[in-house]
PDB file of N, CA and C in Angstrom:
ATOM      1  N   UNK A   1      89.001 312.089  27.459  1.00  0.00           N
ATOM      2  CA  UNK A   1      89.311 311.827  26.071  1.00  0.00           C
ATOM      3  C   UNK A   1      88.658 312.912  25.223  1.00  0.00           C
ATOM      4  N   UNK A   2      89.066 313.151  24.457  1.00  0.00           N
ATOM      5  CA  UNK A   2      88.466 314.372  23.324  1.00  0.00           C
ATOM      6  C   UNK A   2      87.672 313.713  22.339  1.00  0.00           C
ATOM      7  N   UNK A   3      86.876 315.041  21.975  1.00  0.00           N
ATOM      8  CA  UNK A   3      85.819 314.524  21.210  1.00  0.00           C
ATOM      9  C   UNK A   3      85.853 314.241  19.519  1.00  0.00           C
ATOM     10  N   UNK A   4      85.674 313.114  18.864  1.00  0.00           N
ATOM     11  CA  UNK A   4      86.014 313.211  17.845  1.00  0.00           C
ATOM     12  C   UNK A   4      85.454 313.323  16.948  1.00  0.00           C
ATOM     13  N   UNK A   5      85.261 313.379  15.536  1.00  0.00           N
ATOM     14  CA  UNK A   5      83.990 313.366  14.734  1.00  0.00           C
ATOM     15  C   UNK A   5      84.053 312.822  13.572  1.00  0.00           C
ATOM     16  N   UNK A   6      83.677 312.813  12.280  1.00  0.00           N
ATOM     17  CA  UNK A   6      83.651 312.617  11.216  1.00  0.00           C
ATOM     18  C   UNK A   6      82.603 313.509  10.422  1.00  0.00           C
ATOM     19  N   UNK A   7      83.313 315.171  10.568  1.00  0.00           N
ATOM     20  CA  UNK A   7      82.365 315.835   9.795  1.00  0.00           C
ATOM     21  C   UNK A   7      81.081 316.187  10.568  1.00  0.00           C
ATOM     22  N   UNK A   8      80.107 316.357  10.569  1.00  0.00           N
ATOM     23  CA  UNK A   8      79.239 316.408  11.514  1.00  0.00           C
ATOM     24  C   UNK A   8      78.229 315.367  11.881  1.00  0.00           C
ATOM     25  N   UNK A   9      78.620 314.301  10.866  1.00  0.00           N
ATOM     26  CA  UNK A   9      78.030 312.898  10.940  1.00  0.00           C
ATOM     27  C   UNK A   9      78.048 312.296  12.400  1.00  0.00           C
ATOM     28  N   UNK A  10      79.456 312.050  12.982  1.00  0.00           N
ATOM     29  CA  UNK A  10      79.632 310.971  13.758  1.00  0.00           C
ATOM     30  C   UNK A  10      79.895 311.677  15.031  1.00  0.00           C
ATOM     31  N   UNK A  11      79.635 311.244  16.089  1.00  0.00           N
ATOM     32  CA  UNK A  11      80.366 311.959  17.276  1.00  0.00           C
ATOM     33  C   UNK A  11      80.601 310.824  17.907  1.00  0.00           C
ATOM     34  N   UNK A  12      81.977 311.021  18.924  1.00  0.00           N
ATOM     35  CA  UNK A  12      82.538 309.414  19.949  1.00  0.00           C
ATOM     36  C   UNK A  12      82.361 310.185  21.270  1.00  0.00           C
ATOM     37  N   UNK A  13      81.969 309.086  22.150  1.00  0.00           N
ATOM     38  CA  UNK A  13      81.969 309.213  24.136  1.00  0.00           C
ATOM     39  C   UNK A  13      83.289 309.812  23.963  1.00  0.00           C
ATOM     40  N   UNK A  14      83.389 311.056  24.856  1.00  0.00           N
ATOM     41  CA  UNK A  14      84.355 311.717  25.786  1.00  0.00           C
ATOM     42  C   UNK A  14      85.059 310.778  26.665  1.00  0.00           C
ATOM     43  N   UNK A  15      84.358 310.308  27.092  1.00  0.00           N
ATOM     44  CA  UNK A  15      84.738 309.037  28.366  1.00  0.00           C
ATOM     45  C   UNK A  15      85.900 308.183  27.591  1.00  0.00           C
ATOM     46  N   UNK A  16      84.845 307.191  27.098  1.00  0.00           N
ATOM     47  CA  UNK A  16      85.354 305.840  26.394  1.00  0.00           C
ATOM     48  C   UNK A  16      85.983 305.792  25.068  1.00  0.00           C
ATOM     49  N   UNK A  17      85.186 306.898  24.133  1.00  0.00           N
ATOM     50  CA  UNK A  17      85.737 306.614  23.059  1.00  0.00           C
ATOM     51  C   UNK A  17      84.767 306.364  22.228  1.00  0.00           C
ATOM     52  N   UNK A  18      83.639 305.131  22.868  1.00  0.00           N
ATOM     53  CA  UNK A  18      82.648 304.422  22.099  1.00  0.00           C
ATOM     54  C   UNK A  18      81.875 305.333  21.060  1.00  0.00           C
ATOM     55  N   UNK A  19      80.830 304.713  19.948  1.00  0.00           N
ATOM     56  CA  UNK A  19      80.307 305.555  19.274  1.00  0.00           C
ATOM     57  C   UNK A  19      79.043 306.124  19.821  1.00  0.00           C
ATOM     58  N   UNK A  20      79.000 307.290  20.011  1.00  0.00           N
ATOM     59  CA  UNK A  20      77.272 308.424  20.279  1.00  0.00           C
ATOM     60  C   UNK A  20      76.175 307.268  18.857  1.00  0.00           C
ATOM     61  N   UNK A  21      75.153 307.456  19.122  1.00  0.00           N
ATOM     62  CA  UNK A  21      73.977 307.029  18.308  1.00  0.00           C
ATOM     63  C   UNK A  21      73.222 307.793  19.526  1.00  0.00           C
ATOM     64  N   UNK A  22      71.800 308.263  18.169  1.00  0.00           N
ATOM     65  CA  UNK A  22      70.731 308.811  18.802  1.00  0.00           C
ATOM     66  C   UNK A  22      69.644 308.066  20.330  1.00  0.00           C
ATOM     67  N   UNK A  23      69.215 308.407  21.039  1.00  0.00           N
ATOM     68  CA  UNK A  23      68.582 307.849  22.339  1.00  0.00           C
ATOM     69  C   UNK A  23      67.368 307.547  21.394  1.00  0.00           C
ATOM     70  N   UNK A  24      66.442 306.630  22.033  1.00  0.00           N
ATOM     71  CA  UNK A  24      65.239 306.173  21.130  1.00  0.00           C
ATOM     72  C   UNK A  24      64.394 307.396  21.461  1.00  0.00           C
ATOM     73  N   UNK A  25      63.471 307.701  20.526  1.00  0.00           N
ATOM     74  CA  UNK A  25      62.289 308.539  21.037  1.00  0.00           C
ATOM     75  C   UNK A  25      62.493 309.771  20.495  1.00  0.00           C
ATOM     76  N   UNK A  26      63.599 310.142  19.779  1.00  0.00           N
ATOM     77  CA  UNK A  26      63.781 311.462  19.027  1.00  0.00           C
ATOM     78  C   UNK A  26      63.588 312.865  20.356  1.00  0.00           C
ATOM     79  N   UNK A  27      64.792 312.190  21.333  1.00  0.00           N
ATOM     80  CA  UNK A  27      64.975 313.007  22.486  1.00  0.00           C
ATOM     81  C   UNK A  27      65.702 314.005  22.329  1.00  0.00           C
ATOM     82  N   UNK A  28      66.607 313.766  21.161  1.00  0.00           N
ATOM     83  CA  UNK A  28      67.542 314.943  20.768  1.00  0.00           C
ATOM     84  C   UNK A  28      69.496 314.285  21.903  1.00  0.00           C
ATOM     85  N   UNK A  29      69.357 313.502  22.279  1.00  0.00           N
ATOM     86  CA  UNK A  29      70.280 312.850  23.317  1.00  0.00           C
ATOM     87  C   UNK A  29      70.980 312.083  22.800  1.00  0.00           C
ATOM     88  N   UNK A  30      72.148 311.939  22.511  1.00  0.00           N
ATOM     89  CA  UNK A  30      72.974 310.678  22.135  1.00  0.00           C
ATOM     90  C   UNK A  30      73.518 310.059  23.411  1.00  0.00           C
ATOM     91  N   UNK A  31      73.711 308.864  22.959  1.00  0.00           N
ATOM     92  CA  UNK A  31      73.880 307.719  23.984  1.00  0.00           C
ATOM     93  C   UNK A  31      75.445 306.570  23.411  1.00  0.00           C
ATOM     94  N   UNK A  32      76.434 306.491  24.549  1.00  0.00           N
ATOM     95  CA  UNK A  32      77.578 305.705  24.218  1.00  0.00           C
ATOM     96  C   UNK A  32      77.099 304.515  23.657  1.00  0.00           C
ATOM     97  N   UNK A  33      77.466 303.718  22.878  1.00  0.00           N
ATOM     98  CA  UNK A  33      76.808 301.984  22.647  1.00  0.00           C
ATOM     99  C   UNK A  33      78.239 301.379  23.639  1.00  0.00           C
ATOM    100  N   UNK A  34      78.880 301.939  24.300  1.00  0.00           N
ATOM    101  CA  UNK A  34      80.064 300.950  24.899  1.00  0.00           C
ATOM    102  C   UNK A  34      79.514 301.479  26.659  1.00  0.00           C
ATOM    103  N   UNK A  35      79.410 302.185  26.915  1.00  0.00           N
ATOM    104  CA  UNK A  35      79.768 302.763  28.386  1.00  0.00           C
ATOM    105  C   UNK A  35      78.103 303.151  28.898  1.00  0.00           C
ATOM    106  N   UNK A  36      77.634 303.936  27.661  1.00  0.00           N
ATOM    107  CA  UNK A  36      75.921 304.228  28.374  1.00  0.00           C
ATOM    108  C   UNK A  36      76.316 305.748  28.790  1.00  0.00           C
ATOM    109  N   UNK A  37      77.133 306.367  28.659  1.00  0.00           N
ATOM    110  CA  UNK A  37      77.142 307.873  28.803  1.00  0.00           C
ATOM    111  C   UNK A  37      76.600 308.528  27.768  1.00  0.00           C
ATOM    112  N   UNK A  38      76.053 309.832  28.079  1.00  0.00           N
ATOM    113  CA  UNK A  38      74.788 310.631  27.459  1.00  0.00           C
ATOM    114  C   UNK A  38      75.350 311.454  27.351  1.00  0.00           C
ATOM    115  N   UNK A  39      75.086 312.045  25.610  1.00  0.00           N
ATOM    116  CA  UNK A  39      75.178 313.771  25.430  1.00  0.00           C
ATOM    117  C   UNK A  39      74.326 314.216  25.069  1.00  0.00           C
ATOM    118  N   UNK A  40      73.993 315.250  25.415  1.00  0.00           N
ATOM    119  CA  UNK A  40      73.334 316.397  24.284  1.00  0.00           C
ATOM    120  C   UNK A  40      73.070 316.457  22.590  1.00  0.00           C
ATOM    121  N   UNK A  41      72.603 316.172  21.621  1.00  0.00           N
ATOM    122  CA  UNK A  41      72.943 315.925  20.519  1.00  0.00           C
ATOM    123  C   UNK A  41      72.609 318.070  19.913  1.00  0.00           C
ATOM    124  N   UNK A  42      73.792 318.435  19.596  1.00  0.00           N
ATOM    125  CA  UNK A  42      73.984 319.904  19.264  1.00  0.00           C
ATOM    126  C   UNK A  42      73.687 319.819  18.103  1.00  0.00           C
ATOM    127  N   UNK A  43      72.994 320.949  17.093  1.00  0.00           N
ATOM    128  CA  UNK A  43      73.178 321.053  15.360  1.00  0.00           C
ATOM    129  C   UNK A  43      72.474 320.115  14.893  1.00  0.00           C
ATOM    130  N   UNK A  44      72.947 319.561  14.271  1.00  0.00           N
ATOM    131  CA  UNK A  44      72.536 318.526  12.783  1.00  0.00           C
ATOM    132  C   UNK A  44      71.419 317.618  13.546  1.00  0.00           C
ATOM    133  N   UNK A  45      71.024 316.889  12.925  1.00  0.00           N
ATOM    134  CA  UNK A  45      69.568 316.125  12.696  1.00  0.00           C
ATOM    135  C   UNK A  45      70.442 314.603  12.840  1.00  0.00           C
ATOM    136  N   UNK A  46      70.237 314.005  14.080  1.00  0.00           N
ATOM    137  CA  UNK A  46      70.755 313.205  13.755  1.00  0.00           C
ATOM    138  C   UNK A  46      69.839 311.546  13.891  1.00  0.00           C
ATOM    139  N   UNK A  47      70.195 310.643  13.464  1.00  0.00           N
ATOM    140  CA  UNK A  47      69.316 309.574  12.825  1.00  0.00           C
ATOM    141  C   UNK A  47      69.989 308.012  12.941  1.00  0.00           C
ATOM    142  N   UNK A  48      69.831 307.004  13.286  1.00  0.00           N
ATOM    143  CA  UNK A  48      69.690 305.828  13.181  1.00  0.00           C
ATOM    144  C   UNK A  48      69.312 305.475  11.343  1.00  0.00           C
ATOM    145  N   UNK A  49      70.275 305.027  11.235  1.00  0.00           N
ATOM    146  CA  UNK A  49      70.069 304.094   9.931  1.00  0.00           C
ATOM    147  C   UNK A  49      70.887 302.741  10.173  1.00  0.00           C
ATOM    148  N   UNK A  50      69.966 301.630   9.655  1.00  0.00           N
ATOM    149  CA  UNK A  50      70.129 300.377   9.830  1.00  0.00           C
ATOM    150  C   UNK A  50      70.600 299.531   8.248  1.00  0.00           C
ATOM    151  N   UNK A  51      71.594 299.795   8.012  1.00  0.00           N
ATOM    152  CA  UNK A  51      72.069 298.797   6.992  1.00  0.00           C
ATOM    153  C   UNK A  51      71.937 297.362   6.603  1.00  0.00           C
ATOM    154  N   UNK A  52      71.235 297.465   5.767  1.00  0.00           N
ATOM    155  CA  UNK A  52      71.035 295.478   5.318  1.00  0.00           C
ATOM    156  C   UNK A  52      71.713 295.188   4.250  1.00  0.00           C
ATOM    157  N   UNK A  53      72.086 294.155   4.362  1.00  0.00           N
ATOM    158  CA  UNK A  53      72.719 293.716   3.465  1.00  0.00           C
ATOM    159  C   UNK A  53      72.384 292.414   3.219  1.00  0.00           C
ATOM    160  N   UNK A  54      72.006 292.512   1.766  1.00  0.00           N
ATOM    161  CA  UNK A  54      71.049 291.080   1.449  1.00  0.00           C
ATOM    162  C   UNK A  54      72.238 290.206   0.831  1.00  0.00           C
ATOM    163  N   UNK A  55      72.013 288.653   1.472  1.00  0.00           N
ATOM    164  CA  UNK A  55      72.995 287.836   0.456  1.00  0.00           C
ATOM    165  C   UNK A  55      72.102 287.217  -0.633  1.00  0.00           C
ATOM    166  N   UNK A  56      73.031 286.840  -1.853  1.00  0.00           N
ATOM    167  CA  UNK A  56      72.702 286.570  -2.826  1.00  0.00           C
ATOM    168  C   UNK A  56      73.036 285.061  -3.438  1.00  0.00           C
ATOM    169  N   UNK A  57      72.428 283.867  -3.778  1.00  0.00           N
ATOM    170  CA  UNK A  57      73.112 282.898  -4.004  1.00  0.00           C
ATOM    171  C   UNK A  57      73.215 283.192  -5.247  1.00  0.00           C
ATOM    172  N   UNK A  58      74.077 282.000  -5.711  1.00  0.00           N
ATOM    173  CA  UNK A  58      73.878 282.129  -7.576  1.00  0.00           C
ATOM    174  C   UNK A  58      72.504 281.616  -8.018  1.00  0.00           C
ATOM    175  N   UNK A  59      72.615 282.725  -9.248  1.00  0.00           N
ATOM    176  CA  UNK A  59      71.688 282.278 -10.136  1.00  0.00           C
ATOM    177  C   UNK A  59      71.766 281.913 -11.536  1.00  0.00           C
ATOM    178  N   UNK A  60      71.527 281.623 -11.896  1.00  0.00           N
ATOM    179  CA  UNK A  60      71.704 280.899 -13.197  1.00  0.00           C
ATOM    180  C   UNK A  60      70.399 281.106 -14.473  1.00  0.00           C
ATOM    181  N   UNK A  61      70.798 281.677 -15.071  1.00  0.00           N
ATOM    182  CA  UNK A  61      70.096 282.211 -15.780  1.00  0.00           C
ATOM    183  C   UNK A  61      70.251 281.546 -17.536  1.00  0.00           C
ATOM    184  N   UNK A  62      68.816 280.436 -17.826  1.00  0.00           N
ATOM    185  CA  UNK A  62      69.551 279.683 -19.078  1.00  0.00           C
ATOM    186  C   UNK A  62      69.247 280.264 -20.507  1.00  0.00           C
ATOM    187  N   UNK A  63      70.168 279.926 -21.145  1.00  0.00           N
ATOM    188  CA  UNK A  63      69.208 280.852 -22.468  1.00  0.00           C
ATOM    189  C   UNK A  63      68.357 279.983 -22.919  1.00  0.00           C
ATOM    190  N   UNK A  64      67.669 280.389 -23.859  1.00  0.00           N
ATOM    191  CA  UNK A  64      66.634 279.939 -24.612  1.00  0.00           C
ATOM    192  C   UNK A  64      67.409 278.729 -25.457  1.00  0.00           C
ATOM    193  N   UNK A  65      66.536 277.712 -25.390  1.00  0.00           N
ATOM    194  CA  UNK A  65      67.341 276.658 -25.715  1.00  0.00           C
ATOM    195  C   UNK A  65      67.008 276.772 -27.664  1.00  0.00           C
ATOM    196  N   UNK A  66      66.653 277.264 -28.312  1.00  0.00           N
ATOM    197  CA  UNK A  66      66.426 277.831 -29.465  1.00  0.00           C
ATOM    198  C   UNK A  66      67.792 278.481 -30.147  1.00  0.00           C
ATOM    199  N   UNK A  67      68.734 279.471 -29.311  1.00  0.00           N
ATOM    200  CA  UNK A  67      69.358 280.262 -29.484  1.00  0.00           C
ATOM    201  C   UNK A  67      70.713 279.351 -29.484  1.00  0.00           C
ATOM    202  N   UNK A  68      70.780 278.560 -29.045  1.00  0.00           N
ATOM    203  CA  UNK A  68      72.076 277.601 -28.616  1.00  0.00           C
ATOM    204  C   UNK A  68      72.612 276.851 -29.608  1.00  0.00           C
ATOM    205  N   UNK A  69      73.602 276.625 -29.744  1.00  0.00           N
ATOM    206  CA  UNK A  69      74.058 275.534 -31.261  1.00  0.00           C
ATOM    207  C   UNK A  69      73.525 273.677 -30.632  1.00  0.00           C
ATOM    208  N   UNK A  70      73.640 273.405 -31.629  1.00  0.00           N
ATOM    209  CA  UNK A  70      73.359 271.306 -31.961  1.00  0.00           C
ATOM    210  C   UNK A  70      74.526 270.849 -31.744  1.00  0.00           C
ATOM    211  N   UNK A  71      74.682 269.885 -31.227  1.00  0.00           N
ATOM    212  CA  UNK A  71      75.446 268.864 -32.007  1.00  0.00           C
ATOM    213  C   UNK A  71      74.938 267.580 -31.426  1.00  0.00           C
ATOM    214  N   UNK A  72      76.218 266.294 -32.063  1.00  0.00           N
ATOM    215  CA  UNK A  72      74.910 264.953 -32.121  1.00  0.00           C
ATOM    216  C   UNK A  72      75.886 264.144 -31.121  1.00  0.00           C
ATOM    217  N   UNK A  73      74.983 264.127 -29.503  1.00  0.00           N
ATOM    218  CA  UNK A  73      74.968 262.878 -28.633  1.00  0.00           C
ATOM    219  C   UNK A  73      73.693 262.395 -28.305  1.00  0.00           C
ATOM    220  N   UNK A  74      74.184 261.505 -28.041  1.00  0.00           N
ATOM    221  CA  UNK A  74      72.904 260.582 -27.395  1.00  0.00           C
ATOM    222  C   UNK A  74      72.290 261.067 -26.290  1.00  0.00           C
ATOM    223  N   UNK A  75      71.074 261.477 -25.766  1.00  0.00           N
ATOM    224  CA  UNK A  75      70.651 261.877 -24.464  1.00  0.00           C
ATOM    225  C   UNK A  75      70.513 260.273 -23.346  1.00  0.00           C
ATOM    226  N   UNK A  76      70.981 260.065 -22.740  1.00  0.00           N
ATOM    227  CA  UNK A  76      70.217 259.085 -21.680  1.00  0.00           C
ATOM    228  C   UNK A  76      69.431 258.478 -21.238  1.00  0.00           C
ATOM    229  N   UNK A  77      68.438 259.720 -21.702  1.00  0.00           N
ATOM    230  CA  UNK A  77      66.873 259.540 -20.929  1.00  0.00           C
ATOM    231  C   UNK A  77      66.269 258.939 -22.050  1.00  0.00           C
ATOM    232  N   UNK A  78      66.421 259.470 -23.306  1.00  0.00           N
ATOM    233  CA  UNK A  78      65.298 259.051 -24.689  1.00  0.00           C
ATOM    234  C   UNK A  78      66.335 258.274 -25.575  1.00  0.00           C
ATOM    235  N   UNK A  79      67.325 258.373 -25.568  1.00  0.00           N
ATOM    236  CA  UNK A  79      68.030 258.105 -26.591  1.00  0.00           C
ATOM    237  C   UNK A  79      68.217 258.560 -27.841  1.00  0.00           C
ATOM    238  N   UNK A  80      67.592 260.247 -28.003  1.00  0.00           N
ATOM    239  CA  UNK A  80      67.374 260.826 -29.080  1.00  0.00           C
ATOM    240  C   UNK A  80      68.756 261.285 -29.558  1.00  0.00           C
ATOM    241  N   UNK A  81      69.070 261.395 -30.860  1.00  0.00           N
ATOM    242  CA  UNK A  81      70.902 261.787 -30.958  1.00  0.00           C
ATOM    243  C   UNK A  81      71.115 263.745 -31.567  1.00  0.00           C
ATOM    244  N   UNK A  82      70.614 264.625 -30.767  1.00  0.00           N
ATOM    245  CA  UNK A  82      70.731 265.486 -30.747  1.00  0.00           C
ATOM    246  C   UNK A  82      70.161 266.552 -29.407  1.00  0.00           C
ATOM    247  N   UNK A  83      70.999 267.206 -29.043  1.00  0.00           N
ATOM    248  CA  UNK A  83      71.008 268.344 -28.064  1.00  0.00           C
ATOM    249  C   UNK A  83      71.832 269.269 -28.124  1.00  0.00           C
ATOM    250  N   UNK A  84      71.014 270.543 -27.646  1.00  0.00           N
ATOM    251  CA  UNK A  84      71.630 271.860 -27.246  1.00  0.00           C
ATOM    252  C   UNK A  84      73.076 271.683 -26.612  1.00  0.00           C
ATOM    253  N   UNK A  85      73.854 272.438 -26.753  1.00  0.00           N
ATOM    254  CA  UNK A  85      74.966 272.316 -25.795  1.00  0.00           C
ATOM    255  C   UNK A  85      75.218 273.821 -25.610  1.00  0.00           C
ATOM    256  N   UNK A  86      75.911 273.849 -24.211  1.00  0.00           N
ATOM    257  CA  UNK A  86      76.707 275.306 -23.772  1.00  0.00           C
ATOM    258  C   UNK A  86      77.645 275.200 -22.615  1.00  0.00           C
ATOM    259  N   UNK A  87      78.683 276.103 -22.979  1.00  0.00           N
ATOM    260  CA  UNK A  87      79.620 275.779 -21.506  1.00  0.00           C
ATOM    261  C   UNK A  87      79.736 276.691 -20.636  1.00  0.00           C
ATOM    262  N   UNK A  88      80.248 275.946 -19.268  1.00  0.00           N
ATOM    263  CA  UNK A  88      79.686 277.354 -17.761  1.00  0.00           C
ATOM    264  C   UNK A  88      81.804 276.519 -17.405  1.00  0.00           C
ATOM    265  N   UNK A  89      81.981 277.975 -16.567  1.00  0.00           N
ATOM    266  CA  UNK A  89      82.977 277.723 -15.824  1.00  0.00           C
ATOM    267  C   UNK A  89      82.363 277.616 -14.253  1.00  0.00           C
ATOM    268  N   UNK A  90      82.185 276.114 -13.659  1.00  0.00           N
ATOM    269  CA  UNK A  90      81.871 275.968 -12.408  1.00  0.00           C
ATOM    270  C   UNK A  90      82.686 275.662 -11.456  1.00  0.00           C
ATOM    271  N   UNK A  91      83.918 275.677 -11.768  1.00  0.00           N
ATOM    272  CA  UNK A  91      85.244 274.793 -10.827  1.00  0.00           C
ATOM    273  C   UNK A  91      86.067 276.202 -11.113  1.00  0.00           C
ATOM    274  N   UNK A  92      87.346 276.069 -10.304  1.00  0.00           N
ATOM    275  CA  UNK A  92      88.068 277.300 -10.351  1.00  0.00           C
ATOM    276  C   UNK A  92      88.795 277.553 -11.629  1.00  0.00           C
ATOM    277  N   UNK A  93      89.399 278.413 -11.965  1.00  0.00           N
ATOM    278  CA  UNK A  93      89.998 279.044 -13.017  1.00  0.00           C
ATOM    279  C   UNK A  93      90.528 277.791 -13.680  1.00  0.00           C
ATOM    280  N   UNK A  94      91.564 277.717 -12.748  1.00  0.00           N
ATOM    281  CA  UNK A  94      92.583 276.812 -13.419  1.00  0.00           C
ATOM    282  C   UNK A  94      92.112 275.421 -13.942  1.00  0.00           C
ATOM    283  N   UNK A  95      91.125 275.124 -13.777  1.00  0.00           N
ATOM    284  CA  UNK A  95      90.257 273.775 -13.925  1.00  0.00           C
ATOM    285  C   UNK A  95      89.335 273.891 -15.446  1.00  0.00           C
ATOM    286  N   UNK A  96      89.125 272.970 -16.025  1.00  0.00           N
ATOM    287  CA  UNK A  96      88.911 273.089 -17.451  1.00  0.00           C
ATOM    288  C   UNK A  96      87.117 273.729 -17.574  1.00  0.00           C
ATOM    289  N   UNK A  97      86.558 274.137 -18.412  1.00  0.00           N
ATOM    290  CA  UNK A  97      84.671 274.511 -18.270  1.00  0.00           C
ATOM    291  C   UNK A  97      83.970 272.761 -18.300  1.00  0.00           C
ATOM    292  N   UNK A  98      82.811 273.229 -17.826  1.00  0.00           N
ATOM    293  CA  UNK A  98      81.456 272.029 -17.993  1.00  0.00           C
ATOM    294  C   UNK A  98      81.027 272.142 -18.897  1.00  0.00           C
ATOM    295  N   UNK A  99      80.773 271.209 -19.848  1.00  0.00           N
ATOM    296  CA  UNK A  99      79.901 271.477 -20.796  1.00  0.00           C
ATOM    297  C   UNK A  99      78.522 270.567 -20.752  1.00  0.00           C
ATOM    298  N   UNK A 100      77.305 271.273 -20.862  1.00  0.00           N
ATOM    299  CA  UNK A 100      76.194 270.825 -20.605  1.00  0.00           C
ATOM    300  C   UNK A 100      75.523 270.822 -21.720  1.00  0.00           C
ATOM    301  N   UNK A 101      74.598 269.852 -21.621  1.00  0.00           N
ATOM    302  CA  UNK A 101      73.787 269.346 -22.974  1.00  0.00           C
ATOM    303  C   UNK A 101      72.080 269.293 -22.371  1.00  0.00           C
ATOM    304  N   UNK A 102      71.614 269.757 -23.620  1.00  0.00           N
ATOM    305  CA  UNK A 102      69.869 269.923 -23.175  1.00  0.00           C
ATOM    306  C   UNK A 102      69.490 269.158 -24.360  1.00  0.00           C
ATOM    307  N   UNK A 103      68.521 268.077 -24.479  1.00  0.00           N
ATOM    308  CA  UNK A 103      67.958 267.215 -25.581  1.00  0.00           C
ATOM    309  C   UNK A 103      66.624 267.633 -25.878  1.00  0.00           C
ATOM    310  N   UNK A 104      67.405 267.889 -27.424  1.00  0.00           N
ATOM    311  CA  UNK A 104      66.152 268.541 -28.378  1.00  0.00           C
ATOM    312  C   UNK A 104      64.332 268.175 -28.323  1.00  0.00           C
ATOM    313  N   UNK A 105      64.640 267.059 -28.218  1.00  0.00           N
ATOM    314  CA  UNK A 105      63.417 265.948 -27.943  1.00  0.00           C
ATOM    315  C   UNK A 105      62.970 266.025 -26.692  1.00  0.00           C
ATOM    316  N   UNK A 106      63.034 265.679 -25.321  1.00  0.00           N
ATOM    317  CA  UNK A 106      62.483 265.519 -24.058  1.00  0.00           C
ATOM    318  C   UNK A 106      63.171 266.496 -23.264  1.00  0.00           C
ATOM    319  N   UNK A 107      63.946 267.903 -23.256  1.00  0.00           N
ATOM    320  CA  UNK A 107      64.385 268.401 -22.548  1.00  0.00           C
ATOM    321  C   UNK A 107      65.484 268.230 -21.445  1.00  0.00           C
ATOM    322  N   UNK A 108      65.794 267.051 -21.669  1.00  0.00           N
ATOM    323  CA  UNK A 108      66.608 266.250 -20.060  1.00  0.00           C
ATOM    324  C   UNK A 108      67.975 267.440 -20.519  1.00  0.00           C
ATOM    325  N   UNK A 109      68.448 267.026 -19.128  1.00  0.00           N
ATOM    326  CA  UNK A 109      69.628 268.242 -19.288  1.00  0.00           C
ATOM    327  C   UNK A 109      71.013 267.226 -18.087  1.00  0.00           C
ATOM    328  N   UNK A 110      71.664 267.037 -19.117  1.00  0.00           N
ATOM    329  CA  UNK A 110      72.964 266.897 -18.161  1.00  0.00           C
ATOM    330  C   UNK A 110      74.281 267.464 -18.594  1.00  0.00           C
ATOM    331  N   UNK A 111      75.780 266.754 -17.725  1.00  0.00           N
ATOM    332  CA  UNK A 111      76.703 267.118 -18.017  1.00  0.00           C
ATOM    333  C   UNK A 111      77.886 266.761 -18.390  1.00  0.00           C
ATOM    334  N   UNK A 112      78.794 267.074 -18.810  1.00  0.00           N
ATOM    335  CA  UNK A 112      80.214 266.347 -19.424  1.00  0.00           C
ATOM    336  C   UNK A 112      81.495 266.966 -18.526  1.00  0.00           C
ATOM    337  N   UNK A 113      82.140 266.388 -18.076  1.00  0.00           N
ATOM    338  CA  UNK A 113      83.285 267.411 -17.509  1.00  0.00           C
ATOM    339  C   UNK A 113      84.503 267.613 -18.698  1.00  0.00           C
ATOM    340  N   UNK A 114      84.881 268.079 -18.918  1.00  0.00           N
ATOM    341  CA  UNK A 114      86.168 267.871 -19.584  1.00  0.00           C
ATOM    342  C   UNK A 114      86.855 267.349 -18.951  1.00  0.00           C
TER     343      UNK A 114
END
């Protein structure tokens, strides 16, 4: 099989095909990851890099409950008749927003669906 490349980045096994990566130990040797056949590594500097990729859950980030408009419901918890309100889209598009309420008085925080 012929040898292929990507620039001087990548080199593939003659044999198999598989991808060359460097031998451990900075031998200067590349090694198949499919078959275990060995080359020579010619020219360029070549290197192991290990890609991570971090997952991310959501986060939610609230504003300052200062910054938010009033209006007048009852909270649950105290029965006080005013809280913060703001709306999040948590359901898919086509589905109406949440609107959530934070009470001015004791902080409790719940929600309304539309």
């Amino acid at each position: 099989m012929e040898e292929v490349g990507f620039g001087d980045n990548l080199k593939f096994c003659r044999k198999c095909g598989g991808l060359l990566v460097p031998k451990g130990g900075g031998e200067g040797v590349l090694v198949c990851q499919v078959c275990g056949e060995e080359e020579k590594a010619e020219g360029s500097e070549y290197r192991m890099v290990k890609k991570v990729e971090e997952k991310v859950g959501v986060v939610v980030i609230e504003e300052e409950p200062s910054t938010l408009p009033t209006t007048k419901v009852k909270c649950p918890r105290c029965g006080n008749d005013r809280a913060y309100w703001w709306m999040r889209q948590t359901r898919s598009a086509d589905e109406p927003s949440t609107r959530f309420y934070r009470c001015t008085r004791c902080g409790n925080t719940w929600r309304e669906y539309a």
